[in-house]
C-alpha atoms as a PDB file:
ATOM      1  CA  UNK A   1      -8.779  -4.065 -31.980  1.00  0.00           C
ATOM      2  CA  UNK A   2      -5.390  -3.504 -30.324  1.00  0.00           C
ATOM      3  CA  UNK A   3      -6.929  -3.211 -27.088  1.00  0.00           C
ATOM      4  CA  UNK A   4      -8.874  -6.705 -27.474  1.00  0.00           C
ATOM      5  CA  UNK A   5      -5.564  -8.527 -28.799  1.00  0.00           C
ATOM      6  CA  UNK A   6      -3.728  -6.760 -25.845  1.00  0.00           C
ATOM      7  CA  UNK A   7      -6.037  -8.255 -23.137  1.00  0.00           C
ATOM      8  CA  UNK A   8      -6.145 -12.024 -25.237  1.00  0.00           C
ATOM      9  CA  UNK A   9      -2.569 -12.590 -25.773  1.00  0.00           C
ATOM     10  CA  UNK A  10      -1.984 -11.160 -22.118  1.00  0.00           C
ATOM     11  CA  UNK A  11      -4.086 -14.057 -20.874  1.00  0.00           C
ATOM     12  CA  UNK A  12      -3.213 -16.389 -22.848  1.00  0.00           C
ATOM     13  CA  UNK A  13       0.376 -15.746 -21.770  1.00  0.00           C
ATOM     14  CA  UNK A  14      -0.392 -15.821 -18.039  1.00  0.00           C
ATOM     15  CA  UNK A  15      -2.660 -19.057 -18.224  1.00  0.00           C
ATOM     16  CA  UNK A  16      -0.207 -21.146 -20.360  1.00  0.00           C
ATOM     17  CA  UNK A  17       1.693 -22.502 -16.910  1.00  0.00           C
ATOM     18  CA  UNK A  18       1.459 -21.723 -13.107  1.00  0.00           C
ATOM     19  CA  UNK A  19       0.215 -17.972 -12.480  1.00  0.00           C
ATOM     20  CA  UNK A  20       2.655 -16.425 -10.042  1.00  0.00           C
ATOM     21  CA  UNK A  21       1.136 -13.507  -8.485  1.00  0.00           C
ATOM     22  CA  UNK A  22       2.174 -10.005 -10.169  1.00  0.00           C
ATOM     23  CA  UNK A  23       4.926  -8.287  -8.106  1.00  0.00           C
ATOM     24  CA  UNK A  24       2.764  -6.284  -5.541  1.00  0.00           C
ATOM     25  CA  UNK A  25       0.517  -3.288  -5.706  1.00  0.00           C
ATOM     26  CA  UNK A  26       1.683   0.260  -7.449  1.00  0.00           C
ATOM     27  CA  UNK A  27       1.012   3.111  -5.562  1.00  0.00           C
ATOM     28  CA  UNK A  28       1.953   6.869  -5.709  1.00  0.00           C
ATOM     29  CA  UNK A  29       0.748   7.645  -2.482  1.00  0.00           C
ATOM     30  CA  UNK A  30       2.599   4.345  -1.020  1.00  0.00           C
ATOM     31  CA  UNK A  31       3.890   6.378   1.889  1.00  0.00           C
ATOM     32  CA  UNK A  32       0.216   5.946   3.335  1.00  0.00           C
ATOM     33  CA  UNK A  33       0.059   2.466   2.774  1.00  0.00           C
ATOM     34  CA  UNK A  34       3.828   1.646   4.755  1.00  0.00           C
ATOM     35  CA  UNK A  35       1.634  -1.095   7.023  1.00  0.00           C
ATOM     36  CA  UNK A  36       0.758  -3.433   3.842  1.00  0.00           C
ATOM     37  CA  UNK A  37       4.326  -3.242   2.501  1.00  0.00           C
ATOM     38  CA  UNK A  38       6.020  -3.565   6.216  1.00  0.00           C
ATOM     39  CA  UNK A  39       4.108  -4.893   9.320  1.00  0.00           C
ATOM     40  CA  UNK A  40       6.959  -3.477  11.492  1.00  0.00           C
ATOM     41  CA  UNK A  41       5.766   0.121  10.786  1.00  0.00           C
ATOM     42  CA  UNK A  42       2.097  -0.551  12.197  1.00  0.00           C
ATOM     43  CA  UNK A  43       0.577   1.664  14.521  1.00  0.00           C
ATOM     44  CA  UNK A  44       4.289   3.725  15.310  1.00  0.00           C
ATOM     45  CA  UNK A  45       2.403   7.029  14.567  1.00  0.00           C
ATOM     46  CA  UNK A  46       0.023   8.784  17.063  1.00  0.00           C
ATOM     47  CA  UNK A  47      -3.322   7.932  17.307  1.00  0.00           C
ATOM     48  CA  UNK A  48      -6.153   5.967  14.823  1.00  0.00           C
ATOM     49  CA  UNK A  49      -5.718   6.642  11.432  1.00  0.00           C
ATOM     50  CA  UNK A  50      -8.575   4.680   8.736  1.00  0.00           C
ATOM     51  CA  UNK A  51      -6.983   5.422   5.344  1.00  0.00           C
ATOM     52  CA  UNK A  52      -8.788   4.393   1.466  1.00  0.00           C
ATOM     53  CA  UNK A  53      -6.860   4.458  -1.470  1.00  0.00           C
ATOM     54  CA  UNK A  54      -8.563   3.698  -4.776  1.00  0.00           C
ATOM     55  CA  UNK A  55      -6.227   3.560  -8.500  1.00  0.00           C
ATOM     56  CA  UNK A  56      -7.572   2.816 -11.860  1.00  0.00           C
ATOM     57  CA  UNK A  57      -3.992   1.963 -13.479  1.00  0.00           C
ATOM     58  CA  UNK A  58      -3.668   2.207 -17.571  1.00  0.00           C
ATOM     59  CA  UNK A  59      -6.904   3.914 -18.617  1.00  0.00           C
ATOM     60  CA  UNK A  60      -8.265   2.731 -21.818  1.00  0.00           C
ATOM     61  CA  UNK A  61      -6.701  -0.747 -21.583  1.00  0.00           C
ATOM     62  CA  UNK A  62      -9.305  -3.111 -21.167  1.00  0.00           C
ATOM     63  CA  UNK A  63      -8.484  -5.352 -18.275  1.00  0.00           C
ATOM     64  CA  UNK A  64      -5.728  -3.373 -16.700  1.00  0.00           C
ATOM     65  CA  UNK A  65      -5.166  -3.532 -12.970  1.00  0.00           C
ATOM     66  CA  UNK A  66      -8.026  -1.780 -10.754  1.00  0.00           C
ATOM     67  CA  UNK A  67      -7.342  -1.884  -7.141  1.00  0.00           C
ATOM     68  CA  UNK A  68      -8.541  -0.564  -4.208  1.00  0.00           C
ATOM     69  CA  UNK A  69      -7.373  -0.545  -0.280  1.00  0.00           C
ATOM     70  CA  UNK A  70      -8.697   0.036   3.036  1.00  0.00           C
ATOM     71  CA  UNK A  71      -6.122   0.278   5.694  1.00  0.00           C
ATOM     72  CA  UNK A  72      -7.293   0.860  10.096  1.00  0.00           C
ATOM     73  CA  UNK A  73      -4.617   1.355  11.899  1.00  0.00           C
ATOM     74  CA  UNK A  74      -4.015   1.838  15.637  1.00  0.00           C
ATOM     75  CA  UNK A  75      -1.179   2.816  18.003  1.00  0.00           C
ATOM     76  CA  UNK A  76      -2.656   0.837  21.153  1.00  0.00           C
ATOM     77  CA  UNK A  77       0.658   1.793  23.635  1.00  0.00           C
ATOM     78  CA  UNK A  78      -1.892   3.511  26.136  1.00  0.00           C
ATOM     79  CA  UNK A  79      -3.475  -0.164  25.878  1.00  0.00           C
ATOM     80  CA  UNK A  80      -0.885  -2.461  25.189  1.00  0.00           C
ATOM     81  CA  UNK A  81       2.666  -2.393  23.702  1.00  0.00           C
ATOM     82  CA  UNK A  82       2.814  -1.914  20.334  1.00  0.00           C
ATOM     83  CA  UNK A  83       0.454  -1.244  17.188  1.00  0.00           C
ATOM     84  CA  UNK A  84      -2.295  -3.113  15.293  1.00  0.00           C
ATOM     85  CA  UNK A  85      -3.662  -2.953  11.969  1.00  0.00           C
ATOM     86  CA  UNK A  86      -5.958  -4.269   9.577  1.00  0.00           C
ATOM     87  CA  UNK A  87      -6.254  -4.105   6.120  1.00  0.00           C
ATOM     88  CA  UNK A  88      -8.386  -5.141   3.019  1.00  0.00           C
ATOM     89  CA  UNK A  89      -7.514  -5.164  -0.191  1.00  0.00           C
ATOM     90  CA  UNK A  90      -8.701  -5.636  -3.891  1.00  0.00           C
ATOM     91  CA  UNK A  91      -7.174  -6.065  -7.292  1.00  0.00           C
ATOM     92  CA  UNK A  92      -8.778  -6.871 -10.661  1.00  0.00           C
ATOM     93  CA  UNK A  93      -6.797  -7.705 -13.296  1.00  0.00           C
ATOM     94  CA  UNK A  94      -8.189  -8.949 -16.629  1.00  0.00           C
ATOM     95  CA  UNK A  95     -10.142 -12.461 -15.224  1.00  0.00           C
ATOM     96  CA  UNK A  96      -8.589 -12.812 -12.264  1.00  0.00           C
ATOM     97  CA  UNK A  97      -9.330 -11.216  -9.094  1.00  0.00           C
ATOM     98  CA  UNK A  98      -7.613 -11.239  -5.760  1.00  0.00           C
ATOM     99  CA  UNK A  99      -8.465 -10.397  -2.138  1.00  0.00           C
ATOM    100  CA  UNK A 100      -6.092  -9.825   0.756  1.00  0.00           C
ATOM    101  CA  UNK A 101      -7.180  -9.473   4.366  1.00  0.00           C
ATOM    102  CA  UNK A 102      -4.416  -9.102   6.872  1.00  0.00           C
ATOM    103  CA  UNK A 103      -4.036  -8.515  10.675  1.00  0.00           C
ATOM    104  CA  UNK A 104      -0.513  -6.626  11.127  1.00  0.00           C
ATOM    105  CA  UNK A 105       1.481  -6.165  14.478  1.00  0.00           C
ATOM    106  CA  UNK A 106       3.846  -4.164  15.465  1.00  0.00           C
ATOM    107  CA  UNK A 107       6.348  -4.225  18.294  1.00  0.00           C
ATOM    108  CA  UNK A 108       8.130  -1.216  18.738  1.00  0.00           C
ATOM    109  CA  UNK A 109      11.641  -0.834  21.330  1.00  0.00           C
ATOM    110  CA  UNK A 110      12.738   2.586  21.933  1.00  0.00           C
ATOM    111  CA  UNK A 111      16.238   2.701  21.629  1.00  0.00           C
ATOM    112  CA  UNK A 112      17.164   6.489  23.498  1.00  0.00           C
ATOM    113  CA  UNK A 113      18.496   9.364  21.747  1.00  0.00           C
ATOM    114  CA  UNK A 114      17.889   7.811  18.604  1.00  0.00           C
ATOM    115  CA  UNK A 115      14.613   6.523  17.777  1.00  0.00           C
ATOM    116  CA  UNK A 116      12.361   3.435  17.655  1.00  0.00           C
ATOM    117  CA  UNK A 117      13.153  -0.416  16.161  1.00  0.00           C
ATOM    118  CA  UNK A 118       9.995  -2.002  15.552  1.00  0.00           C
ATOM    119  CA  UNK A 119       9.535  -5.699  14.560  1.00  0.00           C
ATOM    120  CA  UNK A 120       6.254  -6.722  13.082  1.00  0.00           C
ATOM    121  CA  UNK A 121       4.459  -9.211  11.708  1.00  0.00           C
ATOM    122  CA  UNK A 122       1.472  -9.642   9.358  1.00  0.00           C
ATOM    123  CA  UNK A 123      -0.748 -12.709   9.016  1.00  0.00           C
ATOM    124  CA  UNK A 124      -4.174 -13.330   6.986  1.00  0.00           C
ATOM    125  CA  UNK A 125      -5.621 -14.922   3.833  1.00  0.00           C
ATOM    126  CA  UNK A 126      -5.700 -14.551   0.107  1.00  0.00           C
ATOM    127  CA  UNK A 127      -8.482 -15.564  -2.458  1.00  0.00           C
ATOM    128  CA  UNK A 128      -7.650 -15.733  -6.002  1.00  0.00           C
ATOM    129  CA  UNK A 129     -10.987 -16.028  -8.264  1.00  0.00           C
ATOM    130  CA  UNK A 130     -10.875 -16.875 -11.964  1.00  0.00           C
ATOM    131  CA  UNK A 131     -14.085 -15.599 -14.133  1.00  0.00           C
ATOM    132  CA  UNK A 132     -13.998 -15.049 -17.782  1.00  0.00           C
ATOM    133  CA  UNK A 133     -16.447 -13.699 -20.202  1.00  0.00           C
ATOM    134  CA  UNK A 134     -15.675 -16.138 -22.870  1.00  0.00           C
ATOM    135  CA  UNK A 135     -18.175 -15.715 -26.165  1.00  0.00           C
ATOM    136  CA  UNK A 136     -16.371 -18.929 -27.895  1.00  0.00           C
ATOM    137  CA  UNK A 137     -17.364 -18.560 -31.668  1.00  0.00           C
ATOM    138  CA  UNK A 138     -19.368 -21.927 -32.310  1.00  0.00           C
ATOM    139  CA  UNK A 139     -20.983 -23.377 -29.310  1.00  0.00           C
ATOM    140  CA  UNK A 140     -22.012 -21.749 -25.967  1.00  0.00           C
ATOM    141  CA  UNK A 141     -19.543 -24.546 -23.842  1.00  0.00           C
ATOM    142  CA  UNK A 142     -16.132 -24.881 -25.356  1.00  0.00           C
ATOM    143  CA  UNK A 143     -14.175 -27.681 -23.095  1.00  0.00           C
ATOM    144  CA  UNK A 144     -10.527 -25.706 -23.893  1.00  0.00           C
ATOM    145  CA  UNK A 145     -11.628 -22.935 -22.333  1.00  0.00           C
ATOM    146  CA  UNK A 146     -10.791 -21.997 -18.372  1.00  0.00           C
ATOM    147  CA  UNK A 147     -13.934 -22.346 -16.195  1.00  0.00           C
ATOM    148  CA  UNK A 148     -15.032 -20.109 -13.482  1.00  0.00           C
ATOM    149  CA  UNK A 149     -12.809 -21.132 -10.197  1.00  0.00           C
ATOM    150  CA  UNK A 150     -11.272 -19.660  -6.881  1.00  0.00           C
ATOM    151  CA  UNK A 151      -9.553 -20.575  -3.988  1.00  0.00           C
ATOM    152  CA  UNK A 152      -8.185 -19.539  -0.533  1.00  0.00           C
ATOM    153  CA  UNK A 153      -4.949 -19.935   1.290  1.00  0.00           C
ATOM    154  CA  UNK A 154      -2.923 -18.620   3.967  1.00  0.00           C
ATOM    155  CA  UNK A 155      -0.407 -15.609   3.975  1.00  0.00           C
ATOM    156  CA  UNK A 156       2.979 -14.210   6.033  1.00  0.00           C
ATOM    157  CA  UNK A 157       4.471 -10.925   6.195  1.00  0.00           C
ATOM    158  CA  UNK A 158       6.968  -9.821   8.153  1.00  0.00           C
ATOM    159  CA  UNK A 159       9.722  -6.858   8.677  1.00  0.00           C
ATOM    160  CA  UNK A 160      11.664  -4.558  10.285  1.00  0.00           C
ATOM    161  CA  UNK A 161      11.597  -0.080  10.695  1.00  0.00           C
ATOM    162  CA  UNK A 162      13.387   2.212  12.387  1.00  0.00           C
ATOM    163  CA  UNK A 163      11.611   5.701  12.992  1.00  0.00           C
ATOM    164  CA  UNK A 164      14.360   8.397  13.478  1.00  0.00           C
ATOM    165  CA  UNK A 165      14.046  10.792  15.847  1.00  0.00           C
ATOM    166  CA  UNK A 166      15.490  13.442  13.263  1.00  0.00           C
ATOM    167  CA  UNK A 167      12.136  13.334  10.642  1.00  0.00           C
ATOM    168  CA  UNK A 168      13.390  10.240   8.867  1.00  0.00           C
ATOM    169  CA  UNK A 169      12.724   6.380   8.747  1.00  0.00           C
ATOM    170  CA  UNK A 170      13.681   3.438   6.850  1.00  0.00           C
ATOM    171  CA  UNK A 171      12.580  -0.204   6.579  1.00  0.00           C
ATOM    172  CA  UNK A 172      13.223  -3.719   4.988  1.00  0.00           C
ATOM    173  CA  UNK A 173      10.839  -6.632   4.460  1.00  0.00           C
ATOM    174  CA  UNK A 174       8.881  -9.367   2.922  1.00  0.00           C
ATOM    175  CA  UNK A 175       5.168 -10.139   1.824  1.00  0.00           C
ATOM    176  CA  UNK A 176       4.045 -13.585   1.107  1.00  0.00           C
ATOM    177  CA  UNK A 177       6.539 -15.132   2.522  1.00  0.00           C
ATOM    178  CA  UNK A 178       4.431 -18.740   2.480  1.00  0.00           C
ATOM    179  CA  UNK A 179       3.621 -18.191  -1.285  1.00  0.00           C
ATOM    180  CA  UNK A 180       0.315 -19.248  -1.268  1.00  0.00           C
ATOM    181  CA  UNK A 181      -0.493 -21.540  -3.387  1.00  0.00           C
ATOM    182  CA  UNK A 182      -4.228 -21.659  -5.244  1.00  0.00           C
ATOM    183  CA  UNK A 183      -4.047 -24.718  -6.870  1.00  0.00           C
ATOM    184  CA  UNK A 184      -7.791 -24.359  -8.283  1.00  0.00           C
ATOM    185  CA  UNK A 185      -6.988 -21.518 -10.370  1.00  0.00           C
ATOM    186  CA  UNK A 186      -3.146 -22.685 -11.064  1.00  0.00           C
ATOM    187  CA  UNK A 187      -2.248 -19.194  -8.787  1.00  0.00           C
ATOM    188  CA  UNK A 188       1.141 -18.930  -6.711  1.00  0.00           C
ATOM    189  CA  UNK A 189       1.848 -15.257  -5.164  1.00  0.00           C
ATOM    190  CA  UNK A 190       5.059 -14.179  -5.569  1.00  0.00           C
ATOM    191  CA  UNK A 191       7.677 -13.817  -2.829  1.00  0.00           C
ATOM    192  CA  UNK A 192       8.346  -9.810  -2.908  1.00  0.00           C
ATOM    193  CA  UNK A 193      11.085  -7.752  -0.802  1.00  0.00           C
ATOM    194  CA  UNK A 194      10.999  -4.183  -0.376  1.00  0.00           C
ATOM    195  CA  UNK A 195      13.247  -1.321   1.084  1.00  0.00           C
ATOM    196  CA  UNK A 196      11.566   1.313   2.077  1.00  0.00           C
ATOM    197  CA  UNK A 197      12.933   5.117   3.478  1.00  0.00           C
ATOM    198  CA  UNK A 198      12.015   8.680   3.688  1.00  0.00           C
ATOM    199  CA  UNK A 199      13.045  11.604   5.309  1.00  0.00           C
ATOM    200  CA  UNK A 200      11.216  15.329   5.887  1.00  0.00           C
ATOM    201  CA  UNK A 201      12.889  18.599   5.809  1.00  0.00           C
ATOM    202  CA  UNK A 202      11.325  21.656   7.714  1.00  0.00           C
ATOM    203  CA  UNK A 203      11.931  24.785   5.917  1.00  0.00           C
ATOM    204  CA  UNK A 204      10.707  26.819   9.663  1.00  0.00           C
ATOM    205  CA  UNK A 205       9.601  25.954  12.374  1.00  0.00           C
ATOM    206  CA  UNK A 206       6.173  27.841  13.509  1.00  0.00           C
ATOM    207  CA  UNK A 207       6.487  29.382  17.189  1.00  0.00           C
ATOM    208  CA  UNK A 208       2.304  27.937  17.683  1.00  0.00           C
ATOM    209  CA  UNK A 209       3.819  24.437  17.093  1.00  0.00           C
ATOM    210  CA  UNK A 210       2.227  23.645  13.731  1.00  0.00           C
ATOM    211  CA  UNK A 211       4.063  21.808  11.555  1.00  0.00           C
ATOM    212  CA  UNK A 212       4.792  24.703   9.481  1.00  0.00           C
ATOM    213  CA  UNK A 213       6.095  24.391   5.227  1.00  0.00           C
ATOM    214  CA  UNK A 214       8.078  20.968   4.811  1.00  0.00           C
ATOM    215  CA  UNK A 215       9.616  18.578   2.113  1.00  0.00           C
ATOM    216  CA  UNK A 216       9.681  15.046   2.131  1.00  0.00           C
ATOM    217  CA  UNK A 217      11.136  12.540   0.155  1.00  0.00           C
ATOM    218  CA  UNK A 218      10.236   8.862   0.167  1.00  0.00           C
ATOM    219  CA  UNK A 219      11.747   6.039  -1.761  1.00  0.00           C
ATOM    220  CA  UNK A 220      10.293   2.383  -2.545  1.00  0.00           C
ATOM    221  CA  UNK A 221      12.204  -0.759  -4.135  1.00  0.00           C
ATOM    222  CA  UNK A 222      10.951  -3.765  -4.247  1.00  0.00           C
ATOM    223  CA  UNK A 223      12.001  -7.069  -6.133  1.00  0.00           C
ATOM    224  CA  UNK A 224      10.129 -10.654  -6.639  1.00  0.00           C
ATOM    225  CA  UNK A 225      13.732 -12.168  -7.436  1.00  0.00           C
ATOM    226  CA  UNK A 226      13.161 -11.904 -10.785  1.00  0.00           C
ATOM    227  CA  UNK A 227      12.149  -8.297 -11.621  1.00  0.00           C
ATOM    228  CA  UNK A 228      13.392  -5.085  -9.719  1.00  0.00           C
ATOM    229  CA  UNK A 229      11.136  -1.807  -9.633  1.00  0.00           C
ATOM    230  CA  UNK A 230      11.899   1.359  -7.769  1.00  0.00           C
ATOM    231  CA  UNK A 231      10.367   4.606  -7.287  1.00  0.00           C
ATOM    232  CA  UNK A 232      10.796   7.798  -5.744  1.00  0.00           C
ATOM    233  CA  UNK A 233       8.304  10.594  -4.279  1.00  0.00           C
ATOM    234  CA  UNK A 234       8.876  14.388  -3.760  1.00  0.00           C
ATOM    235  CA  UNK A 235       6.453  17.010  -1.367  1.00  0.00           C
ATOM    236  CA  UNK A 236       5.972  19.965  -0.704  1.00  0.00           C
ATOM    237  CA  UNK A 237       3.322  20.576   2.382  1.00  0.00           C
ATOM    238  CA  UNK A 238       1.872  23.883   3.904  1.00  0.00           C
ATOM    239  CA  UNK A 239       0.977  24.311   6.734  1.00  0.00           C
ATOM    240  CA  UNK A 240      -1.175  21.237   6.877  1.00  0.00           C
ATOM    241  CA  UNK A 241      -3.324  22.850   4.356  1.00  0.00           C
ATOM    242  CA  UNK A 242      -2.416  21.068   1.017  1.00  0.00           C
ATOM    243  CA  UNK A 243       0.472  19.282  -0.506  1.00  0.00           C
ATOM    244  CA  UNK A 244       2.151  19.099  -4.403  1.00  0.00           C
ATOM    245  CA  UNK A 245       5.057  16.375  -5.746  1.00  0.00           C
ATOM    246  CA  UNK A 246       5.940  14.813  -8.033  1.00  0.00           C
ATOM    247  CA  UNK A 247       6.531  10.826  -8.497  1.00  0.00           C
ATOM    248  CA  UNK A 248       9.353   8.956 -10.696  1.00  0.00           C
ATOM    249  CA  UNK A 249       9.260   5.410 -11.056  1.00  0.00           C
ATOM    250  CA  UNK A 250      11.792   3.539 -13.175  1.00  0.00           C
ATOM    251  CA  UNK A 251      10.389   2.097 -16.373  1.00  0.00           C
ATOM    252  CA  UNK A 252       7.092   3.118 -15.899  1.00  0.00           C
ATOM    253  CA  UNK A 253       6.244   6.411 -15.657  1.00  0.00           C
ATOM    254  CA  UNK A 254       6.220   9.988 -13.994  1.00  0.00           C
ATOM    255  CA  UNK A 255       3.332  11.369 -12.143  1.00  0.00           C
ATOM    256  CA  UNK A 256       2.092  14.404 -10.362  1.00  0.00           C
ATOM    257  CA  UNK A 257      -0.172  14.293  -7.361  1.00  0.00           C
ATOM    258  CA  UNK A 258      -1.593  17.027  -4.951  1.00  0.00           C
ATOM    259  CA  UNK A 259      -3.461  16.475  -1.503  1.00  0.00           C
ATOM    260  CA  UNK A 260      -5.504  18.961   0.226  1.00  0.00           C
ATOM    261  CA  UNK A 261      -6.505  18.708   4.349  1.00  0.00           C
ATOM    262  CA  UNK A 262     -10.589  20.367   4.593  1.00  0.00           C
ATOM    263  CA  UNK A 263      -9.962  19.872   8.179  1.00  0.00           C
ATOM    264  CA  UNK A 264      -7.435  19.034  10.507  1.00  0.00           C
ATOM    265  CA  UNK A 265      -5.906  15.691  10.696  1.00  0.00           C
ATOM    266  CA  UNK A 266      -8.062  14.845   7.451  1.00  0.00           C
ATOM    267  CA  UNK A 267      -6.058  14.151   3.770  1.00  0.00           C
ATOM    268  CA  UNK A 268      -7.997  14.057   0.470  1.00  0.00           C
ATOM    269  CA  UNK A 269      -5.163  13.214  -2.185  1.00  0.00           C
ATOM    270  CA  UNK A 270      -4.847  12.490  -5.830  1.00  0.00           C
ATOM    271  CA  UNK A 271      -2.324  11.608  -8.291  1.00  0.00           C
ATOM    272  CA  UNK A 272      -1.979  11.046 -12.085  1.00  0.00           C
ATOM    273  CA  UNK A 273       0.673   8.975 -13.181  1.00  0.00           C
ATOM    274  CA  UNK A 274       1.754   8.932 -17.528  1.00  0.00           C
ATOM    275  CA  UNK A 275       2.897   5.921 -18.252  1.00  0.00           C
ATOM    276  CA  UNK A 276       6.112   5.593 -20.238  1.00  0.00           C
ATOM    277  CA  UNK A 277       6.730   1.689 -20.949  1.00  0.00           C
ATOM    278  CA  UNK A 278       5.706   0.023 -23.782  1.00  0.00           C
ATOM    279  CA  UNK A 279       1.923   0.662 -22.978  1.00  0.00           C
ATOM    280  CA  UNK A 280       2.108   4.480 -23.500  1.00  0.00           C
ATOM    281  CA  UNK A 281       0.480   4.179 -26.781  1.00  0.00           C
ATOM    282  CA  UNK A 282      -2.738   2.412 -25.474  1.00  0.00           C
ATOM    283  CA  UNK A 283      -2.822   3.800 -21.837  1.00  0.00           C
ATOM    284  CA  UNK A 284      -4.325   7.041 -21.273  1.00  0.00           C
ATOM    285  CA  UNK A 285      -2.238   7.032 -17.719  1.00  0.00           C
ATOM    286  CA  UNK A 286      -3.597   5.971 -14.335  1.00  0.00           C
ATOM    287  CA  UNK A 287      -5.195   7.985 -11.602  1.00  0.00           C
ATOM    288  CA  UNK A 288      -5.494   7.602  -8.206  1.00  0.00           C
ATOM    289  CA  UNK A 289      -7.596   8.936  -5.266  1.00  0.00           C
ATOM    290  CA  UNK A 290      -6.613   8.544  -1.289  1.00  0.00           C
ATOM    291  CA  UNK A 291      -9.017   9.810   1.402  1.00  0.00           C
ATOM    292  CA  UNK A 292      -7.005   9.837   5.100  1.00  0.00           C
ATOM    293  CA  UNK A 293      -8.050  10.779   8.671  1.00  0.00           C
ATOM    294  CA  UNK A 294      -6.524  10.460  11.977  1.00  0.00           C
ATOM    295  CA  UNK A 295      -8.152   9.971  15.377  1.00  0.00           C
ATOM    296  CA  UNK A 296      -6.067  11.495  18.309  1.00  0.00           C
ATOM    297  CA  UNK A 297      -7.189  10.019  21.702  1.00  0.00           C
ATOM    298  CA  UNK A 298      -7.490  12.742  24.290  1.00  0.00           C
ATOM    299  CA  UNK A 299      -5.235  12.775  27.026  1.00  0.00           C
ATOM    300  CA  UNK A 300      -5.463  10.498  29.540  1.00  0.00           C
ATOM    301  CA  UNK A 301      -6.771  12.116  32.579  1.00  0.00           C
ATOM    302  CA  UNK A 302      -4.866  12.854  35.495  1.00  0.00           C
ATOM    303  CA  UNK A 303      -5.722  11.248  38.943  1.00  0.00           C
ATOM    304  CA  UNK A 304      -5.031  13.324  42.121  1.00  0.00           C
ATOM    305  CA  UNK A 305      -5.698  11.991  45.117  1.00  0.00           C
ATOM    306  CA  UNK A 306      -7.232  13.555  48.666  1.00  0.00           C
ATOM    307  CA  UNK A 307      -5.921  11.577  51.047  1.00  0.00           C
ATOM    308  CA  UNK A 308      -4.078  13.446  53.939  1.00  0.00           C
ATOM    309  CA  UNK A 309      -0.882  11.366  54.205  1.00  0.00           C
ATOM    310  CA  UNK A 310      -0.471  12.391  50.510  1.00  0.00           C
ATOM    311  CA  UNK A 311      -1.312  15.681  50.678  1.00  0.00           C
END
C-alpha cells in the first residue's frame, strides 16, 4: 500500500505543471561513462572502447528509475584529429520514458609538458514517451486522466577536460543546453552542469610495464540550478585483474562495488548502492552492472623503402 501511494502521489506531483527533466543519470561507475557527462573527454584514451552499463535504482519501489547505457567510443587521431563517440541511452521512470541518442566530438590540443585540453561537443535527440496503466474505478475511459503521448526534440552538450600527464584529469560542462522542450507530454529537460576530476596513485611500478596495484579517486558534482548533488568514488586495482571501492554520495547513499578483468583490456563491474534519504524504508538499495572492453589498433606498419638514392 505504501509502495502504490508512493508511485500515485509521485505522479501526480510531477504531472500537476510542466515536467522538467530529473537532474541527470546516477551512476557509481560514472568514471566509465565521462563522454555522456562531458563531450570534451571523447575518444582522449587509446584505442575503441564499447562500454554497457545497466542500474535498477531503489529496488522494491514500484516505478523507480531503471536505466540502461550503451556508450562506443573511438580515439580516431591515426584517422583524423580528435575522438568520436556515440551513445544510447534509456531511462524509465514511473510512466514516463526517455531516450537519448548522441554523437560526441572531441578536439584535443596537446599543450607540452603538461597534458592535453580538449574541447568537445555533443549533439543528438531526445524522446520523452508518456504511457500509463490507468485502471480508473468506474468506466474503462476517464477524460481527467493523461493519455498515451511522446515527442522528439533536439539536444546540445558541450565542455571542456584537461588530461594530466601526472595520472589525473579534470573537467567542466553542460548537458541540454537547448532544454528541449516536449510539448506533447508537457516535458522540458533540465539544464545540468557538472565538474568532474580524478586522479590515480601507483603504489609500484612493475619493471614488465603493467600497470601494477593503483588507487584512484574520482569526484562528480553536478547542479540543475536548483538542486546540487555530489559524489565521490574510491579504488583499489591489481594488476589489471580486479578492482574494490567504495562510493559516497551526499544525501543519498553509500555503496560498494567490485570489477573483475577475465581477460585483458575487458571490465565486468558491479556495484550496490544503500540508499540513505528518505526512501530507505521502502528501497531495498540499487544495483548496478557495467560490462567494458577496449580495442587497441595494432601498430601502424612501418614503410621502408628500396630505392638506391635512399639507401
Amino acid at each position: 500500500m505504501r509502495k502504490s501511494i508512493f508511485t500515485i502521489s509521485t505522479f501526480f506531483a510531477l504531472t500537476s505543471c510542466v515536467v522538467y527533466g530529473q537532474q541527470e543519470k546516477l551512476l557509481t561507475h560514472f568514471i566509465y561513462d565521462k563522454m555522456t557527462i562531458n563531450p570534451a573527454s571523447t575518444g582522449l584514451d587509446q584505442g575503441f572502447s564499447a562500454t554497457m552499463v545497466y542500474r535498477d535504482q531503489w529496488e522494491n519501489i514500484h516505478g523507480a528509475p531503471n536505466s540502461m547505457l550503451l556508450n562506443l567510443e573511438a580515439n580516431m587521431n591515426r584517422f583524423m584529429p580528435g575522438g568520436l563517440g556515440l551513445s544510447f541511452y534509456h531511462d524509465a521512470i514511473g510512466p514516463i520514458k526517455q531516450n537519448n541518442l548522441l554523437l560526441n566530438y572531441s578536439l584535443p590540443i596537446r599543450i607540452e609538458g603538461a597534458g592535453f585540453l580538449a574541447v568537445g561537443v555533443g549533439v543528438g535527440m531526445v524522446n520523452v514517451g508518456f504511457d500509463a496503466d490507468w485502471v480508473p474505478p468506474q468506466t474503462l475511459v476517464d477524460p481527467l486522466l493523461p493519455a498515451k503521448n511522446g515527442g522528439t526534440n533536439v539536444d546540445f552538450n558541450a565542455g571542456l577536460f584537461w588530461k594530466g600527464d601526472q595520472s589525473y584529469y579534470a573537467g567542466v560542462s553542460a548537458t541540454h543546453l537547448s532544454q528541449a522542450d516536449i510539448t506533447n507530454v508537457n516535458y522540458k529537460n533540465a539544464r545540468n552542469l557538472f565538474f568532474i576530476a580524478g586522479k590515480t596513485f601507483h603504489l609500484n611500478k612493475p619493471e614488465d610495464g603493467t600497470l601494477g596495484k593503483r588507487v584512484d579517486a574520482q569526484m562528480l558534482m553536478r547542479s540543475d540550478m536548483v538542486k546540487f548533488s555530489s559524489e565521490l568514488n574510491l579504488r583499489y586495482l591489481h594488476n589489471m585483474l580486479f578492482y574494490a571501492g567504495f562510493t559516497y554520495r551526499i544525501s543519498d547513499g553509500v555503496g560498494a562495488m567490485v570489477g573483475y578483468h577475465p581477460v585483458p583490456k575487458m571490465t565486468i563491474g558491479y556495484s550496490y548502492d544503500l540508499t540513505l534519504n528518505k526512501l530507505r524504508d521502502l528501497s531495498q538499495g540499487s544495483h548496478e552492472i557495467v560490462m567494458r572492453y577496449v580495442y587497441l589498433l595494432p601498430p601502424a606498419p612501418v614503410q621502408k623503402s628500396k630505392h638506391p638514392r635512399w639507401l
